[in-house]
Every structure is written in structure tokens, then in C-alpha cells.
Protein backbone atom coordinates (compact mmCIF):
# COMPACT_ATOMS: atom_id res chain seq x y z
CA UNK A 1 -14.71 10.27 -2.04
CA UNK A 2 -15.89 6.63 -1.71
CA UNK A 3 -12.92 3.73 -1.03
CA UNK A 4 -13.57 2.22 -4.13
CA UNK A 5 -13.01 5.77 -5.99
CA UNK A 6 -9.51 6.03 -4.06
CA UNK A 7 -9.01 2.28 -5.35
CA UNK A 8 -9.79 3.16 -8.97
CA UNK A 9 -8.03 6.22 -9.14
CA UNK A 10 -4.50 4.55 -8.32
CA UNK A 11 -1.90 4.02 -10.92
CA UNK A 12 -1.86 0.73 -11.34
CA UNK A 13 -3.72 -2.13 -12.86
CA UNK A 14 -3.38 -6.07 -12.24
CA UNK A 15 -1.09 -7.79 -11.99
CA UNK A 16 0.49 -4.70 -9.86
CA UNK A 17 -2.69 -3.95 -8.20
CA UNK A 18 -1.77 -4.83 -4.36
CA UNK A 19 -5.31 -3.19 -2.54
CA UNK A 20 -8.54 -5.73 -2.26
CA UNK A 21 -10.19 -3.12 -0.32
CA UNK A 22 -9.59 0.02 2.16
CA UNK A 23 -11.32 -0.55 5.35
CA UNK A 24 -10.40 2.74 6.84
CA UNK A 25 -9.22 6.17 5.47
CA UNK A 26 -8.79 9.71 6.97
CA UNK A 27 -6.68 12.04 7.51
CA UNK A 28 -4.10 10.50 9.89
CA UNK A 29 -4.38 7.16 8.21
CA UNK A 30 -5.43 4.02 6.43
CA UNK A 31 -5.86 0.19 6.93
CA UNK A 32 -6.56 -2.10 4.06
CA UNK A 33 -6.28 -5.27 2.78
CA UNK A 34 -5.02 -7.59 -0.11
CA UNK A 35 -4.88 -11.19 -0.70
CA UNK A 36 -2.36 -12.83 -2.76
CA UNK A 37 -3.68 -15.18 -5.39
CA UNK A 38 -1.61 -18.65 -6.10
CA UNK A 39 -1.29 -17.80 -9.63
CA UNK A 40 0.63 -14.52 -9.13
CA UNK A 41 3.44 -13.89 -11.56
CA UNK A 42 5.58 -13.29 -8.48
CA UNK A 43 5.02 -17.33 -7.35
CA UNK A 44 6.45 -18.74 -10.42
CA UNK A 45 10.66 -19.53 -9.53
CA UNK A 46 10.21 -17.92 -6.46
CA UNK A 47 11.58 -21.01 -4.04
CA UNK A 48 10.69 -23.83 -5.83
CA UNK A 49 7.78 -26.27 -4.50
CA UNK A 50 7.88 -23.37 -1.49
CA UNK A 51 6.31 -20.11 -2.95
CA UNK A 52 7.12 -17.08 -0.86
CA UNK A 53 5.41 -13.65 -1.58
CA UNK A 54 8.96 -11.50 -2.42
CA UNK A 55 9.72 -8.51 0.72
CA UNK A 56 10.07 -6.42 -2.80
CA UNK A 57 6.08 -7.13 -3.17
CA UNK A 58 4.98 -7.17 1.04
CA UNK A 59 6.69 -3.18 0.87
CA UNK A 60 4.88 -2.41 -2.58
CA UNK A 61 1.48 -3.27 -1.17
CA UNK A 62 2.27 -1.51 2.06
CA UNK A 63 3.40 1.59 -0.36
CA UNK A 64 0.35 1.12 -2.46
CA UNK A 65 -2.50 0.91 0.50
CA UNK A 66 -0.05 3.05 3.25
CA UNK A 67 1.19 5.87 1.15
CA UNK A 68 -0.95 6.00 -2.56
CA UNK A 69 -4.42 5.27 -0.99
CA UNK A 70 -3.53 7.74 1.79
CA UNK A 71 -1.97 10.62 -0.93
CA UNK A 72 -4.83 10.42 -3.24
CA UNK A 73 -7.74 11.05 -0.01
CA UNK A 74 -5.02 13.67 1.16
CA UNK A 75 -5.59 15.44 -2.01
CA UNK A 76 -9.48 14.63 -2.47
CA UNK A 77 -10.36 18.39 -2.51
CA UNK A 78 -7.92 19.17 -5.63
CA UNK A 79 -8.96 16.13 -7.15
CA UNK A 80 -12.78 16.71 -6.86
CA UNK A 81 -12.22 20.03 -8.52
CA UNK A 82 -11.17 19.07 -11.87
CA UNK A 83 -7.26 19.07 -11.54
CA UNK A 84 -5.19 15.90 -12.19
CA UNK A 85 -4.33 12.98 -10.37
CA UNK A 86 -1.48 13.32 -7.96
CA UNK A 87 1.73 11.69 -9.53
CA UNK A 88 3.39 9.57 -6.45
CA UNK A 89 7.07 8.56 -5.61
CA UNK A 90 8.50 6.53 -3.34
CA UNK A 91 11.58 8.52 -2.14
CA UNK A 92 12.57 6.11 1.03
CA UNK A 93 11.79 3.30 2.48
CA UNK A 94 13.16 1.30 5.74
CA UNK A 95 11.38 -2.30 6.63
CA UNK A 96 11.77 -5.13 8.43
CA UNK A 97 10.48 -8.36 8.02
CA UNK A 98 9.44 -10.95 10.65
CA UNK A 99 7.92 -13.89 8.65
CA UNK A 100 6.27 -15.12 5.30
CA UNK A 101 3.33 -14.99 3.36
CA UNK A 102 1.79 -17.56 0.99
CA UNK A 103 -0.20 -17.82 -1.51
CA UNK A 104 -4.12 -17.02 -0.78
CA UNK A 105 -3.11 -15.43 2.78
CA UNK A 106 -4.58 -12.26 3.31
CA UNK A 107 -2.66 -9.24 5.21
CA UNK A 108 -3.96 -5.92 6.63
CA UNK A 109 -1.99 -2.81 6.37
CA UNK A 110 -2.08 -0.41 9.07
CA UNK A 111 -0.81 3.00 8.08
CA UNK A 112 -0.47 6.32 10.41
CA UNK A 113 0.60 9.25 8.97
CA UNK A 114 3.96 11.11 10.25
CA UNK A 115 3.82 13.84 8.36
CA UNK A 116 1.93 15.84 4.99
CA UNK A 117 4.23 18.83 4.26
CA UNK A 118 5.61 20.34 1.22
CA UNK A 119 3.84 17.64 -0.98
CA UNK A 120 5.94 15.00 1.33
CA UNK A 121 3.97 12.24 2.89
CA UNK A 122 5.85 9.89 5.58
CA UNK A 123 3.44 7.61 7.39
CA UNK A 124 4.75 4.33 9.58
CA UNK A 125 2.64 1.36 8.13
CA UNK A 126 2.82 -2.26 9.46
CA UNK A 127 1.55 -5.85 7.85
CA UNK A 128 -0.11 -7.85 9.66
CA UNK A 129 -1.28 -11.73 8.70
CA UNK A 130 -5.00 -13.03 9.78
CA UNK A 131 -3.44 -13.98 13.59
CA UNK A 132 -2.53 -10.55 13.93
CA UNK A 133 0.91 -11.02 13.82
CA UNK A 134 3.40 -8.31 12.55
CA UNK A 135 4.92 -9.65 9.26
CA UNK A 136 6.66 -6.32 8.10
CA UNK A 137 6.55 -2.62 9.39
CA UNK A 138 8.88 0.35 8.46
CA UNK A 139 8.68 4.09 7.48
CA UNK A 140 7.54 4.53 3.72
CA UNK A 141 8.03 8.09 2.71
CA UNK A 142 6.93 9.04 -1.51
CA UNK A 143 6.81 12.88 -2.90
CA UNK A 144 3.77 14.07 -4.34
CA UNK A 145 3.51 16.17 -7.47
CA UNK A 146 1.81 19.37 -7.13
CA UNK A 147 -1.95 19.66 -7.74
């Protein structure tokens, strides 16, 4: 299954589409990237004359690249065969934030997989800006619906 399949087959569409592209995907893991565009929705009132990307938005595109991307390769096999798409939930969540994106700034996410068992993924997944400096990293854990 091609990165651009995984991309397409995620449950979103813009303007809640957080994944540009997935550099690397297997079975312990994922990095990918996103850029945030100026015009997001998220910009508009969101410090005034100072846009800030919101942590609520940083931790959905580390859930979206770290945990969905990851879930839906996980389940490739069951997918390929004609069943349907994995339904995914984030179930917990801890992060911790360490500075700020802007608008047009590009971050990576770097996700390793803790753990795949009883349709239960928990991975560790960290953002990092174009310097390579951590901006966020936490535990994101989501149940996945049987197959």
C-alpha cells in the first residue's frame, strides 16, 4: 500500500487534513510531514496580529500522521481484502509543548509504536520544526474498530 493510498484512505478532508506527505511507514512507525497554510481557519482570532497554530491542532496532526497513518498500514492486509476501513479513536493523549508554530512552517512527526494489541495502538510521537527542534511530544493512544 503506497503513502499516498494511506493518505487518501484517512477520514478526513481539508480543512482537517493535517498530513502533506508520509516519508516513512512500517510496522514500528511513521514520520511525516505537514505545513500549515496562512489562511487556515485556525489563524483567524487566534492572538491577534500574532497567529499561533492552537496545541489542540499540533496533537491532531501528530494523532492524524502518528496514530491514523500508522493504524490504517497496521491493518493493510484486512484492508486489501475487501473489508472496511478501520474506524479510529483517540482514547488518551498526554503532550507537552516546548514552542510555537506559524503560519507556512513545516513540522515532521516522528512516531514509534509502543504497542498493537487488542485493536489498541499506543505509539510515542514527537514534532519537530525545520531546525530540528522538539516542539511537542507525548503518548497518543486511539482504539481501533475491528476489521
Amino acid at each position: 500500500m503506497t503513502t499516498a493510498k494511506i493518505i487518501s484512505l484517512l477520514p478526513y478532508t481539508a480543512p482537517f487534513l493535517f498530513v502533506d506527505n508520509l516519508e516513512t511507514i512500517n510496522e514500528e512507525g511513521v514520520v511525516g510531514t505537514y505545513t500549515y497554510p496562512a489562511d487556515a481557519f485556525f489563524y483567524k482570532g487566534h492572538f491577534i496580529d500574532n497567529p499561533i497554530t492552537p496545541g489542540v491542532i499540533l496533537t491532531e496532526t501528530m494523532a492524524q500522521i502518528g496514530l491514523a497513518c500508522l493504524a490504517i498500514f497496521l491493518s493493510r492486509d484486512k484492508i486489501l481484502q475487501g473489508n472496511p476501513l478501520p474506524q479510529i479513536a483517540m482514547v488518551a493523549q498526554q503532550t507537552d509543548y516546548f514552542m510555537p508554530v506559524f503560519p507556512e512552517e513545516t513540522v515532521s512527526v516522528y512516531s514509534k509504536k509502543e504497542y498493537f494489541r487488542f485493536g489498541k495502538l499506543k505509539c510515542q510521537v514527537e514534532m519537530q520544526n525545520d531546525k530540528n527542534e522538539v516542539i511537542c511530544k507525548g503518548i497518543i493512544a486511539g482504539m481501533i474498530s475491528k476489521l
